[in-house]
N, C-alpha and C. Protein backbone atom coordinates (compact mmCIF):
# COMPACT_ATOMS: atom_id res chain seq x y z
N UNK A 1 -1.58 11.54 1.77
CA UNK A 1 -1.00 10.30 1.31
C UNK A 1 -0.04 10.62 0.16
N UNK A 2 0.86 9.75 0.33
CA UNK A 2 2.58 10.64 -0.63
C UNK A 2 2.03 9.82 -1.93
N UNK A 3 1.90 10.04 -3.70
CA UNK A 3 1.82 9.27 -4.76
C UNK A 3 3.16 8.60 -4.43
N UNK A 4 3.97 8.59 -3.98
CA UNK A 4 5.15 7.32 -3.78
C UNK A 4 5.10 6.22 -3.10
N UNK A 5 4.17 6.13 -2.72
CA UNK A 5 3.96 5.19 -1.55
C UNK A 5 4.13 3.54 -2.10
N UNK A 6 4.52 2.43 -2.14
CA UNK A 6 4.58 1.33 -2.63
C UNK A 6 3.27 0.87 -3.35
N UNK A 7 1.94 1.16 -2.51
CA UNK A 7 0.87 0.50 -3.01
C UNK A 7 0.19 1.58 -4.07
N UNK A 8 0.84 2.20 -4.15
CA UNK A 8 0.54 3.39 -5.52
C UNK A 8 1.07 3.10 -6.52
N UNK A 9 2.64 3.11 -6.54
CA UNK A 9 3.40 2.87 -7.62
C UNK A 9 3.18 1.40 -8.02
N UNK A 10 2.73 -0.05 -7.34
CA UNK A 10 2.23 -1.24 -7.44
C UNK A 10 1.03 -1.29 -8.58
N UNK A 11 0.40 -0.30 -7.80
CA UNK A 11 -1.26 -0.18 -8.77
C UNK A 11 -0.72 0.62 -10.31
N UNK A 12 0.06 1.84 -10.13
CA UNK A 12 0.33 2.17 -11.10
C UNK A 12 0.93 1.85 -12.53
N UNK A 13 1.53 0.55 -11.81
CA UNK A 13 2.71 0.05 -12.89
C UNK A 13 1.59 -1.20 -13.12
N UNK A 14 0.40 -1.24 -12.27
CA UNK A 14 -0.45 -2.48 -13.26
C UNK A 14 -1.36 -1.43 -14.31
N UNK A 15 -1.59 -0.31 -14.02
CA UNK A 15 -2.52 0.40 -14.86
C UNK A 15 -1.89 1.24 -15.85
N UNK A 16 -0.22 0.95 -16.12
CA UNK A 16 0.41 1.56 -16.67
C UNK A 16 0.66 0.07 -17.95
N UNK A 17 0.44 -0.97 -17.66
CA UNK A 17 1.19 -2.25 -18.76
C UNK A 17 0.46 -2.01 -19.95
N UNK A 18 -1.11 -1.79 -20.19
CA UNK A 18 -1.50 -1.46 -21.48
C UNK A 18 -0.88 -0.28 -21.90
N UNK A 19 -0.16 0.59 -21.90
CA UNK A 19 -0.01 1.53 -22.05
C UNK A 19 1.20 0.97 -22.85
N UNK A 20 1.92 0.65 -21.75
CA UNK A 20 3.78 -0.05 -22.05
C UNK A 20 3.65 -0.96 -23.46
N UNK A 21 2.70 -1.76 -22.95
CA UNK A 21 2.52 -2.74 -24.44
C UNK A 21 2.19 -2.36 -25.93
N UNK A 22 1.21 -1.01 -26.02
CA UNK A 22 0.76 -0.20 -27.04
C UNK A 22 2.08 0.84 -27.58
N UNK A 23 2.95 0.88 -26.72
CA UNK A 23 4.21 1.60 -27.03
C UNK A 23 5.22 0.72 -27.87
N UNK A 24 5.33 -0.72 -26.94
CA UNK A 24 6.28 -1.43 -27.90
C UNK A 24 5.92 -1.87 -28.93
N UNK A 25 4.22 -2.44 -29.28
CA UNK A 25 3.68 -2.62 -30.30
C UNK A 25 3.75 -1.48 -31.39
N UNK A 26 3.89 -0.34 -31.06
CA UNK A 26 4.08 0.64 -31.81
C UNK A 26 2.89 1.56 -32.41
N UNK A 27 1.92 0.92 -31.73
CA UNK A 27 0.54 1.82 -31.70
C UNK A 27 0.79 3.37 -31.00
N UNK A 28 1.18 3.51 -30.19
CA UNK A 28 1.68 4.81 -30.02
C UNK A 28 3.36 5.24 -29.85
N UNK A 29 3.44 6.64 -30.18
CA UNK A 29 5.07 6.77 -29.52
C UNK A 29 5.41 7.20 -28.70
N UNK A 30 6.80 7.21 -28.32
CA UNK A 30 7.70 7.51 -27.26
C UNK A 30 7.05 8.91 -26.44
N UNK A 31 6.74 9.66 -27.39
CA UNK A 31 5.94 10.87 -26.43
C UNK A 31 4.93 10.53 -26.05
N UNK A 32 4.14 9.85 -27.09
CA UNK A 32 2.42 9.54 -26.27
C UNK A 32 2.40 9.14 -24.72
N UNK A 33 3.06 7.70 -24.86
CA UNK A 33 3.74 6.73 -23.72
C UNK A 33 4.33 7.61 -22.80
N UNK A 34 5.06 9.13 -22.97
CA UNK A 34 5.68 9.76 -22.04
C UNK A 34 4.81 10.63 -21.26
N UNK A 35 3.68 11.30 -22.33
CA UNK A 35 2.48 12.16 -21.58
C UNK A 35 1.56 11.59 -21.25
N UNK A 36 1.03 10.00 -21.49
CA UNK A 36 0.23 9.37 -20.76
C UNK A 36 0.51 8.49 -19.44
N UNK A 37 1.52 8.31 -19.36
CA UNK A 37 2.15 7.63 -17.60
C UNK A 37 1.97 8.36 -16.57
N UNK A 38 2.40 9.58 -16.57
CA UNK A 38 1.56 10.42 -15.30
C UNK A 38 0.32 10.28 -14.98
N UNK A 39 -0.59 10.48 -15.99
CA UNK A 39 -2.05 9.70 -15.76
C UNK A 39 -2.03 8.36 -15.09
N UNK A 40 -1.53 7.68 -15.28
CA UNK A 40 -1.76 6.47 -14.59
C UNK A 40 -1.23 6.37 -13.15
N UNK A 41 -0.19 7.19 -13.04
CA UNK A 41 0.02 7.26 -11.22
C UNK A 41 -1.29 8.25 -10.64
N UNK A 42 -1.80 9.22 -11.30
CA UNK A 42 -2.32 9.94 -10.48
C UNK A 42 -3.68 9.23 -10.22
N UNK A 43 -4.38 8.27 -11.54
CA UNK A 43 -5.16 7.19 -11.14
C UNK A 43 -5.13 6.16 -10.12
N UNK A 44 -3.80 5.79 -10.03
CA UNK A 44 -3.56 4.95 -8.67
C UNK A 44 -3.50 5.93 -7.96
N UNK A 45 -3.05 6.43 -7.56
CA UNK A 45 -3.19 7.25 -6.46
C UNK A 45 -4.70 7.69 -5.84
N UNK A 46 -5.40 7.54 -6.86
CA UNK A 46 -6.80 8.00 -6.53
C UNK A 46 -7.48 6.94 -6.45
N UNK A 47 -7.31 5.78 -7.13
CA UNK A 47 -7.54 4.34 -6.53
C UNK A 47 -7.37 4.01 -5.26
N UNK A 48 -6.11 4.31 -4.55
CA UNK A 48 -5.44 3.35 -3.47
C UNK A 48 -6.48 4.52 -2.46
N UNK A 49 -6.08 5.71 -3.01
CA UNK A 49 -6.96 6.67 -1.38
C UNK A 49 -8.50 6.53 -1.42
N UNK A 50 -9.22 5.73 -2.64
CA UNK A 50 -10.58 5.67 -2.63
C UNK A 50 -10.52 4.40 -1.72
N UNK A 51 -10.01 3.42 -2.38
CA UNK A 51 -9.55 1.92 -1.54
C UNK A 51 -9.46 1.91 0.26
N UNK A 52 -8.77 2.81 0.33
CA UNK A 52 -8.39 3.01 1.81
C UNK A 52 -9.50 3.90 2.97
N UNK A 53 -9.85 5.31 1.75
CA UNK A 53 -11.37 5.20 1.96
C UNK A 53 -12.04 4.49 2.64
N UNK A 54 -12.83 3.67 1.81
CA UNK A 54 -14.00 2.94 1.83
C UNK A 54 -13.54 1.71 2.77
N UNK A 55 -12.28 1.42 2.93
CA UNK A 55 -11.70 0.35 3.83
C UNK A 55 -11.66 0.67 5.35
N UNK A 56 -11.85 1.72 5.88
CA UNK A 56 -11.30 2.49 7.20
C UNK A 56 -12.69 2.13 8.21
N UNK A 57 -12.54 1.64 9.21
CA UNK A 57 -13.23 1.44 10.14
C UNK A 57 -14.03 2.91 10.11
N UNK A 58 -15.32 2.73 10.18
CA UNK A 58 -15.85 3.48 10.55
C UNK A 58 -16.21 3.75 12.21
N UNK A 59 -16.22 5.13 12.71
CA UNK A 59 -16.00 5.70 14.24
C UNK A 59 -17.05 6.06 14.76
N UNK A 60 -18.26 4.93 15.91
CA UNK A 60 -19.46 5.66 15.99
C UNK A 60 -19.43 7.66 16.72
N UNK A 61 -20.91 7.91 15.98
CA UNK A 61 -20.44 9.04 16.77
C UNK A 61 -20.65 9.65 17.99
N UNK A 62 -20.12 10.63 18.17
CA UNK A 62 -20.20 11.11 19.58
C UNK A 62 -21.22 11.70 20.06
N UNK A 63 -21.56 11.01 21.52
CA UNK A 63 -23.36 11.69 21.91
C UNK A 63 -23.34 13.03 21.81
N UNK A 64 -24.26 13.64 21.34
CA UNK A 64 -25.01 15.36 21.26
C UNK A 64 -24.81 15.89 22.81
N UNK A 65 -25.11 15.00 23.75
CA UNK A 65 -25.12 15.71 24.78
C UNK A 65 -23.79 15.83 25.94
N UNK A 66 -22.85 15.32 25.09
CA UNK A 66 -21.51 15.05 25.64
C UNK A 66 -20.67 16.56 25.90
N UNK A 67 -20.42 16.78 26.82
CA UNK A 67 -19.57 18.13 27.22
C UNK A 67 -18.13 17.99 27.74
N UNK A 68 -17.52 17.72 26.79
CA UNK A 68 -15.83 17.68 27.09
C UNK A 68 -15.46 18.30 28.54
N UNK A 69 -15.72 19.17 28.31
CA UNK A 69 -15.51 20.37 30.14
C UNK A 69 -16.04 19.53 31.47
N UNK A 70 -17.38 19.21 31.28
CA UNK A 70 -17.78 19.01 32.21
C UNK A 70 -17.65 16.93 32.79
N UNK A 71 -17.39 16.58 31.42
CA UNK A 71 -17.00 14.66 31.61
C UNK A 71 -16.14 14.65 32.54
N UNK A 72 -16.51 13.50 33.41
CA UNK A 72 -15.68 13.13 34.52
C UNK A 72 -14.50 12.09 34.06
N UNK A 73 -13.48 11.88 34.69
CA UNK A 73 -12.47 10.59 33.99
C UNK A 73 -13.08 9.45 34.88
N UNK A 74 -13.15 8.22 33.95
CA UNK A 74 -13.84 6.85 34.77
C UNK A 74 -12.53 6.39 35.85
N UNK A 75 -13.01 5.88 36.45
CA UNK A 75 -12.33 5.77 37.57
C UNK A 75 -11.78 4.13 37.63
């Protein structure tokens, strides 16, 4: 999954606004704000693929006694 993806950079730029706001308030500076934003995409990013995760149909599984070679095609 690409960190560019829309629903990454979406999540990112919401987990990035405290950050933005503590910058203009002036609680931190221009570098802090510059080495802490990468953190926050790589958090979304690990958000959206946990999200998608836990969202994915799960696939029952395949019988033990199933032999690819020997299965007939249904007719």
């Amino acid at each position: 999954m690409s960190p560019l993806r829309w629903d990454v950079l979406a999540v990112g730029l919401l987990l990035a606004l405290p950050l933005l706001a503590l910058g203009l308030r002036g609680d931190l500076s221009l570098d802090e704000v510059a080495v802490r934003l990468p953190w926050c995409l790589l958090a979304a990013w690990a958000a959206v693929a946990l999200l998608r995760w836990a969202g994915a149909p799960r696939r029952p599984p395949a019988p033990a006694d199933a032999d690819p070679e020997r299965a007939t095609p249904p007719a």
